[in-house]
PDB file of N, CA and C in Angstrom:
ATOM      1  N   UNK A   1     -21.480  -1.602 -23.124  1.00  0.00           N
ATOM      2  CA  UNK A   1     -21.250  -2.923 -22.559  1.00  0.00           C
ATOM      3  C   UNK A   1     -21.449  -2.857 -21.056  1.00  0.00           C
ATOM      4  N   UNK A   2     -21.962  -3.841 -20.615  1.00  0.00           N
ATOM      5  CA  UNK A   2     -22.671  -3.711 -19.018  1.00  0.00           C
ATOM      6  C   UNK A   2     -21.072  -4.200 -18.620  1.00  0.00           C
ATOM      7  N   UNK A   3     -20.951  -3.867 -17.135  1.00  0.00           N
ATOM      8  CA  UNK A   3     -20.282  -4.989 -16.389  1.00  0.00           C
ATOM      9  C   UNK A   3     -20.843  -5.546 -15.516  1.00  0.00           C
ATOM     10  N   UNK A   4     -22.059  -5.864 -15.675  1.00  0.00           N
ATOM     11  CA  UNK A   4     -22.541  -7.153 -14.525  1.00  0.00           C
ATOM     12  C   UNK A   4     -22.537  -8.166 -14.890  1.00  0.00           C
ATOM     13  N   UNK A   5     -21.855  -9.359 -14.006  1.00  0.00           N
ATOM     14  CA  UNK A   5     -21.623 -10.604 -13.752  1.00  0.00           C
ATOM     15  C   UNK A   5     -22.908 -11.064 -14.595  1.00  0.00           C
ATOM     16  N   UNK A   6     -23.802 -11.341 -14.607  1.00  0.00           N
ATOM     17  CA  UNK A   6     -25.154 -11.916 -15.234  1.00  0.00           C
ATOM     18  C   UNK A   6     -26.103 -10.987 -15.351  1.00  0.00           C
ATOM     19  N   UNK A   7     -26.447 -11.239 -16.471  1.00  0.00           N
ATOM     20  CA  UNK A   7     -27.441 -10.122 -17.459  1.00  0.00           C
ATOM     21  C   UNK A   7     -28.862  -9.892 -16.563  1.00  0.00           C
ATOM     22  N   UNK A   8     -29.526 -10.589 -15.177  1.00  0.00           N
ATOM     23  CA  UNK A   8     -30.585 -10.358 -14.340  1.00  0.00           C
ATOM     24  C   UNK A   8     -30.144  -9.670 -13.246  1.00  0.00           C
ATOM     25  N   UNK A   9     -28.633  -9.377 -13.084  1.00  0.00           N
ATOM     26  CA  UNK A   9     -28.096  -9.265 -11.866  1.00  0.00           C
ATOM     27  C   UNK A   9     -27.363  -7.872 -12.004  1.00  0.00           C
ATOM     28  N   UNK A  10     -27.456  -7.282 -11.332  1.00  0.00           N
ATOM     29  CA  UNK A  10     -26.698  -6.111 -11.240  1.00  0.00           C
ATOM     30  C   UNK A  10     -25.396  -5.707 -10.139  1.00  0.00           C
ATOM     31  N   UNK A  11     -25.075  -7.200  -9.990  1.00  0.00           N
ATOM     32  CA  UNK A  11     -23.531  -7.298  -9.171  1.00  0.00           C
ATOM     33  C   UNK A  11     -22.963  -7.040 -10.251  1.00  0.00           C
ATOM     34  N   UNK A  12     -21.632  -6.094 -10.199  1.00  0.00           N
ATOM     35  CA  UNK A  12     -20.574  -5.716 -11.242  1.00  0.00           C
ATOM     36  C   UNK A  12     -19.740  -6.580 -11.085  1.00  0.00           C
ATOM     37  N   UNK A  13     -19.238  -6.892 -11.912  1.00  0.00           N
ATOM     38  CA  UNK A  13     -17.731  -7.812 -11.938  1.00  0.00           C
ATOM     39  C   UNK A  13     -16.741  -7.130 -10.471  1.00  0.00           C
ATOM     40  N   UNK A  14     -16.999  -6.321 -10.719  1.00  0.00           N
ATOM     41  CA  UNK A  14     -15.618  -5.733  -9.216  1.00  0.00           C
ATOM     42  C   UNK A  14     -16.708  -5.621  -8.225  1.00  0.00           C
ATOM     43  N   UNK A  15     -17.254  -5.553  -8.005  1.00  0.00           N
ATOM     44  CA  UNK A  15     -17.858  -6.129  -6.526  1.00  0.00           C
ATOM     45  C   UNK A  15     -18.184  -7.524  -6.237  1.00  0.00           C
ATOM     46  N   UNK A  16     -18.350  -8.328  -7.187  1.00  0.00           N
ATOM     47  CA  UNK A  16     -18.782  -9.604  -7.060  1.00  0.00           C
ATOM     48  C   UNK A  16     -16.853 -10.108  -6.969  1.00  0.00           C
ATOM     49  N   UNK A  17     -16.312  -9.805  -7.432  1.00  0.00           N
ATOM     50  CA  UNK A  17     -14.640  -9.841  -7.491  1.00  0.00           C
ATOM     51  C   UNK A  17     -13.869  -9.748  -5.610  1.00  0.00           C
ATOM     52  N   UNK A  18     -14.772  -8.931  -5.509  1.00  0.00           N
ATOM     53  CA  UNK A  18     -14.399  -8.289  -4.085  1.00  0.00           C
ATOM     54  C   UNK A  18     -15.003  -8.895  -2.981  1.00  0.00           C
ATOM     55  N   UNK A  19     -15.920  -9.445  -2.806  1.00  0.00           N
ATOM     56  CA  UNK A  19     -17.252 -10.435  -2.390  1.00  0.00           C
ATOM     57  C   UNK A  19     -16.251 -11.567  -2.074  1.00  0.00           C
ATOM     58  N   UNK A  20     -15.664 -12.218  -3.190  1.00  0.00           N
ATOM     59  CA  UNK A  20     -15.157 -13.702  -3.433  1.00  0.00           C
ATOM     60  C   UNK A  20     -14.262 -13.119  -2.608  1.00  0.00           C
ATOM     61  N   UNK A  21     -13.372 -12.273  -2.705  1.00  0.00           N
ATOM     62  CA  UNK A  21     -11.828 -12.125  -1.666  1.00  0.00           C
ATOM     63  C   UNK A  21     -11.734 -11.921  -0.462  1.00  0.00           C
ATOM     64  N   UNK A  22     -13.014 -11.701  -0.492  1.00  0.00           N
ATOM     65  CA  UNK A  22     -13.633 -11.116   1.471  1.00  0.00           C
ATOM     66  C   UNK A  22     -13.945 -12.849   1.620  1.00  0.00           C
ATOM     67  N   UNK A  23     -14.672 -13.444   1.146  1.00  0.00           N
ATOM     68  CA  UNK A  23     -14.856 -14.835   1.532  1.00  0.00           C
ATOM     69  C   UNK A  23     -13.877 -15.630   1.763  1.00  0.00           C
ATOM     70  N   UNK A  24     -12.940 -15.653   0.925  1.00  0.00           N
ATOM     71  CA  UNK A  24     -11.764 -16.430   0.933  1.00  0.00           C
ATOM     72  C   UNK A  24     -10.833 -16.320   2.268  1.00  0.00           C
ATOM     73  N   UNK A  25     -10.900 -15.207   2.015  1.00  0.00           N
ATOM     74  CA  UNK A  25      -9.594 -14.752   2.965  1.00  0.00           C
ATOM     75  C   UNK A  25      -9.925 -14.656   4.390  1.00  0.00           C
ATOM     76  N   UNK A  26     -11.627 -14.389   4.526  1.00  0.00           N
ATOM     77  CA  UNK A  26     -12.051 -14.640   5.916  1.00  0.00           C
ATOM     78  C   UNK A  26     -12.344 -15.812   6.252  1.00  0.00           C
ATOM     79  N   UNK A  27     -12.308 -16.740   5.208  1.00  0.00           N
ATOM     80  CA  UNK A  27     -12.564 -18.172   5.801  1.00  0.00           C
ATOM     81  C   UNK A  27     -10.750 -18.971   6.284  1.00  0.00           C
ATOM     82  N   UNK A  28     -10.406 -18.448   5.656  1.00  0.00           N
ATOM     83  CA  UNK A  28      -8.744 -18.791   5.477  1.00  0.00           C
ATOM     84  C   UNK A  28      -8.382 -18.111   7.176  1.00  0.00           C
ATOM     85  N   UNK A  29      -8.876 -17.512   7.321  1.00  0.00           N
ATOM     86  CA  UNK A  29      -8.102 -16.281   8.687  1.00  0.00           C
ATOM     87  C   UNK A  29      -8.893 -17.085   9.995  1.00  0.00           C
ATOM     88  N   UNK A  30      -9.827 -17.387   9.590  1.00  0.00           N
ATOM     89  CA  UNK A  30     -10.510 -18.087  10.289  1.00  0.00           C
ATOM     90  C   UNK A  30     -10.354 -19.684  10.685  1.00  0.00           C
ATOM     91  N   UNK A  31     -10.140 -20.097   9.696  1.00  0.00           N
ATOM     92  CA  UNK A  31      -9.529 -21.271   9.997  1.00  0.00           C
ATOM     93  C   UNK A  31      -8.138 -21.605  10.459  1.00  0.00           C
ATOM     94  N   UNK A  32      -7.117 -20.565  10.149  1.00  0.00           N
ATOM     95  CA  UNK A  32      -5.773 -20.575  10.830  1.00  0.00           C
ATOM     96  C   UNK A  32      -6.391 -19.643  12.357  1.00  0.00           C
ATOM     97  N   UNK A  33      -7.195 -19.043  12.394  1.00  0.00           N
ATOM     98  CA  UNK A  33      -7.595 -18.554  14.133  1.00  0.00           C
ATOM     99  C   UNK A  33      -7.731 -19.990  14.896  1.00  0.00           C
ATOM    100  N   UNK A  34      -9.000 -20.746  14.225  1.00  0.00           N
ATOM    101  CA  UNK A  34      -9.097 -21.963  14.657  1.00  0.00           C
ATOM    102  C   UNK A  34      -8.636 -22.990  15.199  1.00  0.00           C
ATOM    103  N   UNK A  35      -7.365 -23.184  13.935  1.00  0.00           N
ATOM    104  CA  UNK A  35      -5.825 -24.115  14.893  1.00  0.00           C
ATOM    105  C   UNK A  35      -5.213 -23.262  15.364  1.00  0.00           C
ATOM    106  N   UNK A  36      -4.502 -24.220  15.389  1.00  0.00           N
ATOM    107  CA  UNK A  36      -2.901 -23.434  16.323  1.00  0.00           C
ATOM    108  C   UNK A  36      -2.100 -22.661  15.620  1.00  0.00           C
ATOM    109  N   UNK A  37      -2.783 -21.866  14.586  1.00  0.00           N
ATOM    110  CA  UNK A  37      -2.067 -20.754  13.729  1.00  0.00           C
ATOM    111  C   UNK A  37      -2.431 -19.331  14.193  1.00  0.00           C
ATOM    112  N   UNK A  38      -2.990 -18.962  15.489  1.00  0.00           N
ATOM    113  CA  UNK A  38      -4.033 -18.247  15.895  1.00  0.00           C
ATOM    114  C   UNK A  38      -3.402 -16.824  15.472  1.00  0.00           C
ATOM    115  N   UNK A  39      -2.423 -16.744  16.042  1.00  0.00           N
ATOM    116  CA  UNK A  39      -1.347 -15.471  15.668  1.00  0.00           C
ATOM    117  C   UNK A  39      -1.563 -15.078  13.961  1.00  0.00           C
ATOM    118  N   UNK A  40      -1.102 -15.966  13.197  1.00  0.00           N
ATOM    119  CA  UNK A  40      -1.384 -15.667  11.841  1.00  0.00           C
ATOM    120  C   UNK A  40      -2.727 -15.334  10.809  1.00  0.00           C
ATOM    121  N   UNK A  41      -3.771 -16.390  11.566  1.00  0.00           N
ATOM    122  CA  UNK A  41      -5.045 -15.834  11.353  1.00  0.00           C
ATOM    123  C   UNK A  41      -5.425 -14.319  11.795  1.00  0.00           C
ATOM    124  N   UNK A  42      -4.840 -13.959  12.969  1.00  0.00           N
ATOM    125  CA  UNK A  42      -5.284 -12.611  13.016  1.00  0.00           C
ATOM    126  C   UNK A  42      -4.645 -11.314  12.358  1.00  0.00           C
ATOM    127  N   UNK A  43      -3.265 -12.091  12.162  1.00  0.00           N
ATOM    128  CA  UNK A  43      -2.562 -11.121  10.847  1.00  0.00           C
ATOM    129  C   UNK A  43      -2.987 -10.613  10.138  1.00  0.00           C
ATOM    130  N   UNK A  44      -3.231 -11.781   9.144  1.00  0.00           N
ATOM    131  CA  UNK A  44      -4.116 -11.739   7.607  1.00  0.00           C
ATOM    132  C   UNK A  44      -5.537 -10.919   7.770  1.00  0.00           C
ATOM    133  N   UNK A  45      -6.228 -11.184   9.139  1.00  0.00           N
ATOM    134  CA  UNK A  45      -7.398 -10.532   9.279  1.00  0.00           C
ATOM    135  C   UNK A  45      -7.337  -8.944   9.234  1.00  0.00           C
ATOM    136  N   UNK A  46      -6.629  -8.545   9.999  1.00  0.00           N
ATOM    137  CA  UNK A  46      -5.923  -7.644   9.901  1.00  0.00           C
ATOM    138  C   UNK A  46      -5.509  -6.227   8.929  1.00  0.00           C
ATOM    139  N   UNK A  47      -4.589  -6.945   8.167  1.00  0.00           N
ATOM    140  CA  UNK A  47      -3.930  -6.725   6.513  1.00  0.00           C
ATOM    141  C   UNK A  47      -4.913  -7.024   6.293  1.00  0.00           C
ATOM    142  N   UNK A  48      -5.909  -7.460   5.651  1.00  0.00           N
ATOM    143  CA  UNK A  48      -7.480  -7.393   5.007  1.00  0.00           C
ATOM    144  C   UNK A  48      -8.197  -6.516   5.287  1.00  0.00           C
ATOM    145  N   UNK A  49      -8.326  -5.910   6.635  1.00  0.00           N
ATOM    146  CA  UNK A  49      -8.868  -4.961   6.880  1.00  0.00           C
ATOM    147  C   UNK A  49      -8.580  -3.703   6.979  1.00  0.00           C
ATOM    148  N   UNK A  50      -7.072  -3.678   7.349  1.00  0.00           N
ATOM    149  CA  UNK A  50      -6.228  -2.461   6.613  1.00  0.00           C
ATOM    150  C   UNK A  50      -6.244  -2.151   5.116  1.00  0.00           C
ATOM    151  N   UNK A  51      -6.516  -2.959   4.890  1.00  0.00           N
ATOM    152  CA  UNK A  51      -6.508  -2.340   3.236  1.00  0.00           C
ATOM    153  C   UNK A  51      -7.562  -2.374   2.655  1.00  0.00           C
ATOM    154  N   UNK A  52      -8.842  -3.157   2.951  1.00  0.00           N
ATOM    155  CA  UNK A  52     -10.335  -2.560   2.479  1.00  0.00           C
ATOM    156  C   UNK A  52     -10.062  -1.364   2.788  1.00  0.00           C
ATOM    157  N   UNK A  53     -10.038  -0.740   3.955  1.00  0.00           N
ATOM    158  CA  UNK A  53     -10.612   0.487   4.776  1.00  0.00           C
ATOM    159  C   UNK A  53      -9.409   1.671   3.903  1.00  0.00           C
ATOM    160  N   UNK A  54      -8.600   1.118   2.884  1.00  0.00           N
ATOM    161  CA  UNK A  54      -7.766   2.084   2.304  1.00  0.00           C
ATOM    162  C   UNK A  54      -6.601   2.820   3.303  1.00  0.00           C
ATOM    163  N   UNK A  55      -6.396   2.200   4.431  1.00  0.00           N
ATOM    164  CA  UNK A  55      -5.525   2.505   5.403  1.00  0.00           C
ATOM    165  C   UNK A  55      -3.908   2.502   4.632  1.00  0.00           C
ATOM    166  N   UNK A  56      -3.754   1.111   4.339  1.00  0.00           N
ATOM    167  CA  UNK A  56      -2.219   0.697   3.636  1.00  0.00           C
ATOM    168  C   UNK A  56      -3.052   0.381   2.148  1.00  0.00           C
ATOM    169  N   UNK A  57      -1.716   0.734   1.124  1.00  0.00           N
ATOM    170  CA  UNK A  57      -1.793   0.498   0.073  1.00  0.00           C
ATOM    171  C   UNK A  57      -1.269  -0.669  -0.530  1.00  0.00           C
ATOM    172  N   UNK A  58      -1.597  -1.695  -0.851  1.00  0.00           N
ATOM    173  CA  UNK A  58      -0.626  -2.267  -1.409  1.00  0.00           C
ATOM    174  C   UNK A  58      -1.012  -2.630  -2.969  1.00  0.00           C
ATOM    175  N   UNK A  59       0.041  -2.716  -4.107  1.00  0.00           N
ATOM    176  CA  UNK A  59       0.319  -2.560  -5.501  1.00  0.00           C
ATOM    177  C   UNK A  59      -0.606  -3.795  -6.376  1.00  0.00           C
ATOM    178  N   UNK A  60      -1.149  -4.773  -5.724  1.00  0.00           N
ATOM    179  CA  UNK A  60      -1.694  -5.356  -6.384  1.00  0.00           C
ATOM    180  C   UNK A  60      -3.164  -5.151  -6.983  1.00  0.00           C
ATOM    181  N   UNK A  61      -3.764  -6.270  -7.878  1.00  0.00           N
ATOM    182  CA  UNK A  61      -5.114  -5.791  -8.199  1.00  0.00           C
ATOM    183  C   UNK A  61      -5.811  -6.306  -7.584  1.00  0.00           C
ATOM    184  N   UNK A  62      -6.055  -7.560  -6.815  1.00  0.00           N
ATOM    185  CA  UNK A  62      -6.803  -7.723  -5.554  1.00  0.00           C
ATOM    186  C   UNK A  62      -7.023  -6.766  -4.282  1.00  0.00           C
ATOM    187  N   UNK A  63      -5.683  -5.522  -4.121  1.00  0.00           N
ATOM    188  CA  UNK A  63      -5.893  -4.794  -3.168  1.00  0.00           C
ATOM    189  C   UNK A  63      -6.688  -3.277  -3.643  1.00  0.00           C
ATOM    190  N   UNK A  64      -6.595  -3.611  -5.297  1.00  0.00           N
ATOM    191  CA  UNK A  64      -6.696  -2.290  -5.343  1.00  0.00           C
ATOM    192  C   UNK A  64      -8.838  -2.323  -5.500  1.00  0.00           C
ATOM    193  N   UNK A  65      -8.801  -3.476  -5.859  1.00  0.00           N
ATOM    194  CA  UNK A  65     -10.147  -4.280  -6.228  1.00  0.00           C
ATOM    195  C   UNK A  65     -10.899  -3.886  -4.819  1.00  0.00           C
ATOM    196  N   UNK A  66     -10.525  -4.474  -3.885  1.00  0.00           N
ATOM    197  CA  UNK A  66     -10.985  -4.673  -2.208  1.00  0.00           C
ATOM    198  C   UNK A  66     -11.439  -3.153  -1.907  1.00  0.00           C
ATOM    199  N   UNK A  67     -10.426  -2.575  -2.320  1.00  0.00           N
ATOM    200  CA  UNK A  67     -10.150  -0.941  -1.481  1.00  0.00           C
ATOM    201  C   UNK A  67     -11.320  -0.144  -2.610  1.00  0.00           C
ATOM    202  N   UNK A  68     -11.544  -0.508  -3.824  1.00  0.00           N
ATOM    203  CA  UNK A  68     -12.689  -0.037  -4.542  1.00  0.00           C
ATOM    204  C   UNK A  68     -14.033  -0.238  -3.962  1.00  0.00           C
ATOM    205  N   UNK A  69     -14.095  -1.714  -3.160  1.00  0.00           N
ATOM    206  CA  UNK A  69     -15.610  -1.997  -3.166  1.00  0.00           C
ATOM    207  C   UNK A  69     -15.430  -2.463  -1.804  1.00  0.00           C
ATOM    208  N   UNK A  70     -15.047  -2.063  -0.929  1.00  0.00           N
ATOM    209  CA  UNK A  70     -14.862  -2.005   0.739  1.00  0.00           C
ATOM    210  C   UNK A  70     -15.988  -3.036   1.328  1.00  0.00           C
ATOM    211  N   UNK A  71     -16.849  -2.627   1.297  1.00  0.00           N
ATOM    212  CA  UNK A  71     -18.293  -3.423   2.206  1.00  0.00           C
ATOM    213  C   UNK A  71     -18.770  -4.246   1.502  1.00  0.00           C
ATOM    214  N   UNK A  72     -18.291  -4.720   0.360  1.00  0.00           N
ATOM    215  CA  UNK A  72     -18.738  -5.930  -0.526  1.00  0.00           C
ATOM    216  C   UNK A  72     -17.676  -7.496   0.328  1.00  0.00           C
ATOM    217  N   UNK A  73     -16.566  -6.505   0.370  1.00  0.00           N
ATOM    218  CA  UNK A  73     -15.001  -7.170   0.576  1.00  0.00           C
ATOM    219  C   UNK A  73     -15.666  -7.615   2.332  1.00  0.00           C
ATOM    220  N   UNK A  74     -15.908  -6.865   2.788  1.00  0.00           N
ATOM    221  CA  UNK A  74     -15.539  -7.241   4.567  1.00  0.00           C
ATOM    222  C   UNK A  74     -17.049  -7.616   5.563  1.00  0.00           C
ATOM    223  N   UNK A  75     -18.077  -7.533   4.451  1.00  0.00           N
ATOM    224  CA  UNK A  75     -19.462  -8.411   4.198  1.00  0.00           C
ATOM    225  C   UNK A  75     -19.417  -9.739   4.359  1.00  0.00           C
ATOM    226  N   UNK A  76     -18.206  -9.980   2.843  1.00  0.00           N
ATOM    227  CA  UNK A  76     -17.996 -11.530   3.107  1.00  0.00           C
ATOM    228  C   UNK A  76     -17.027 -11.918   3.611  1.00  0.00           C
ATOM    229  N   UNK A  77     -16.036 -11.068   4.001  1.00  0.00           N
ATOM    230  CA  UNK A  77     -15.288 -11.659   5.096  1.00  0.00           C
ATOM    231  C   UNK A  77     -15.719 -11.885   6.079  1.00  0.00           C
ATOM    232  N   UNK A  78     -16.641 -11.011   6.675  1.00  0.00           N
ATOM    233  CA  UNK A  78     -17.081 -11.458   8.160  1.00  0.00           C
ATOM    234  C   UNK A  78     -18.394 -12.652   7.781  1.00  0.00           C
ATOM    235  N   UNK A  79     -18.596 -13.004   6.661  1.00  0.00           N
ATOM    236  CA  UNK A  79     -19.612 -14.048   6.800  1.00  0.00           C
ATOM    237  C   UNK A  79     -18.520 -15.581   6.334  1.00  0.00           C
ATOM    238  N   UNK A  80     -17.573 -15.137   5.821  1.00  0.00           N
ATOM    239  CA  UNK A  80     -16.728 -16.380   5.395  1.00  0.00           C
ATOM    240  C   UNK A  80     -16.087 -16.779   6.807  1.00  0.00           C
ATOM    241  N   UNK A  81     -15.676 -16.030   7.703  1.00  0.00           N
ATOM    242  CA  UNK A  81     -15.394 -16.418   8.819  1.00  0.00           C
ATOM    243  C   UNK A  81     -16.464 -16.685   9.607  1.00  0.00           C
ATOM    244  N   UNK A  82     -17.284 -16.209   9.533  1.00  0.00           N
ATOM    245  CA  UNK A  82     -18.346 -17.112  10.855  1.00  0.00           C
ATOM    246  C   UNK A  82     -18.771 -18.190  10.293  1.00  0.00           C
ATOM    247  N   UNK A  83     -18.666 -18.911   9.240  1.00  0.00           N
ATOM    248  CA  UNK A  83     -18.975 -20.211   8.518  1.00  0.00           C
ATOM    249  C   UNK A  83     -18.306 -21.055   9.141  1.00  0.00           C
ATOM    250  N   UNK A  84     -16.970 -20.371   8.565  1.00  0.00           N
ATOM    251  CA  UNK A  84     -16.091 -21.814   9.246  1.00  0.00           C
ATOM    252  C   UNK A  84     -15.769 -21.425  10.663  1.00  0.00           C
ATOM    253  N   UNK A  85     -15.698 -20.983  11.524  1.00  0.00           N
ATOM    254  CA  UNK A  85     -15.724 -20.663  13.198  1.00  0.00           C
ATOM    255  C   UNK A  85     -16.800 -21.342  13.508  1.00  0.00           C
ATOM    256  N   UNK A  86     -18.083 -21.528  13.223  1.00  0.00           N
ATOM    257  CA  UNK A  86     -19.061 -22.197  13.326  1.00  0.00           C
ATOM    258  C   UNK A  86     -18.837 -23.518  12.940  1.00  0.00           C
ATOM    259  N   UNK A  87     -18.226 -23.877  12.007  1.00  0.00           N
ATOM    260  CA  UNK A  87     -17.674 -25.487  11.476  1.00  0.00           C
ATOM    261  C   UNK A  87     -16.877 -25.970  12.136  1.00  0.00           C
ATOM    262  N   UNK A  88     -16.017 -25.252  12.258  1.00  0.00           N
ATOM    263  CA  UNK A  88     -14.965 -25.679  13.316  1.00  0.00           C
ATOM    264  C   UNK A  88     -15.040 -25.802  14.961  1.00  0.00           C
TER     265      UNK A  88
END
């Protein structure tokens, strides 16, 4: 049984998994940088990047997902944040 997302594509489910959480979370960090949440956006940026890079551990399967596929994760974080930094 394959695990790629679509039968032409050879993104695996856990990198394409990891892709989406780097997007999210860098658009999210980014947009609280944006307002007046600036402090907290850089938190989260942060803790995202501590834990791709396998620095801190933390128990969940999104972290453990991220910390599997590192440069999938912080690819699209840094492109989910320059989207909206650029939108905003």
């Amino acid at each position: 049984m394959s695990e790629s997302v679509f039968s032409a594509n050879e993104l695996a489910f856990r990198e394409w998994h990891a892709a989406v959480l780097g997007a999210v979370v860098g658009a999210f960090a980014a947009y609280l940088h944006a307002t007046e949440y600036a402090a907290v956006g850089v938190t989260i940026a942060v803790v995202f990047v501590v834990a791709s890079l396998g620095v801190a551990r933390y128990g969940s399967t999104a972290s453990r997902t991220v910390r599997r596929e590192p440069w999938y994760a912080l690819a699209a974080f840094l492109a989910g944040g320059a989207v909206v930094l650029a939108v905003a």
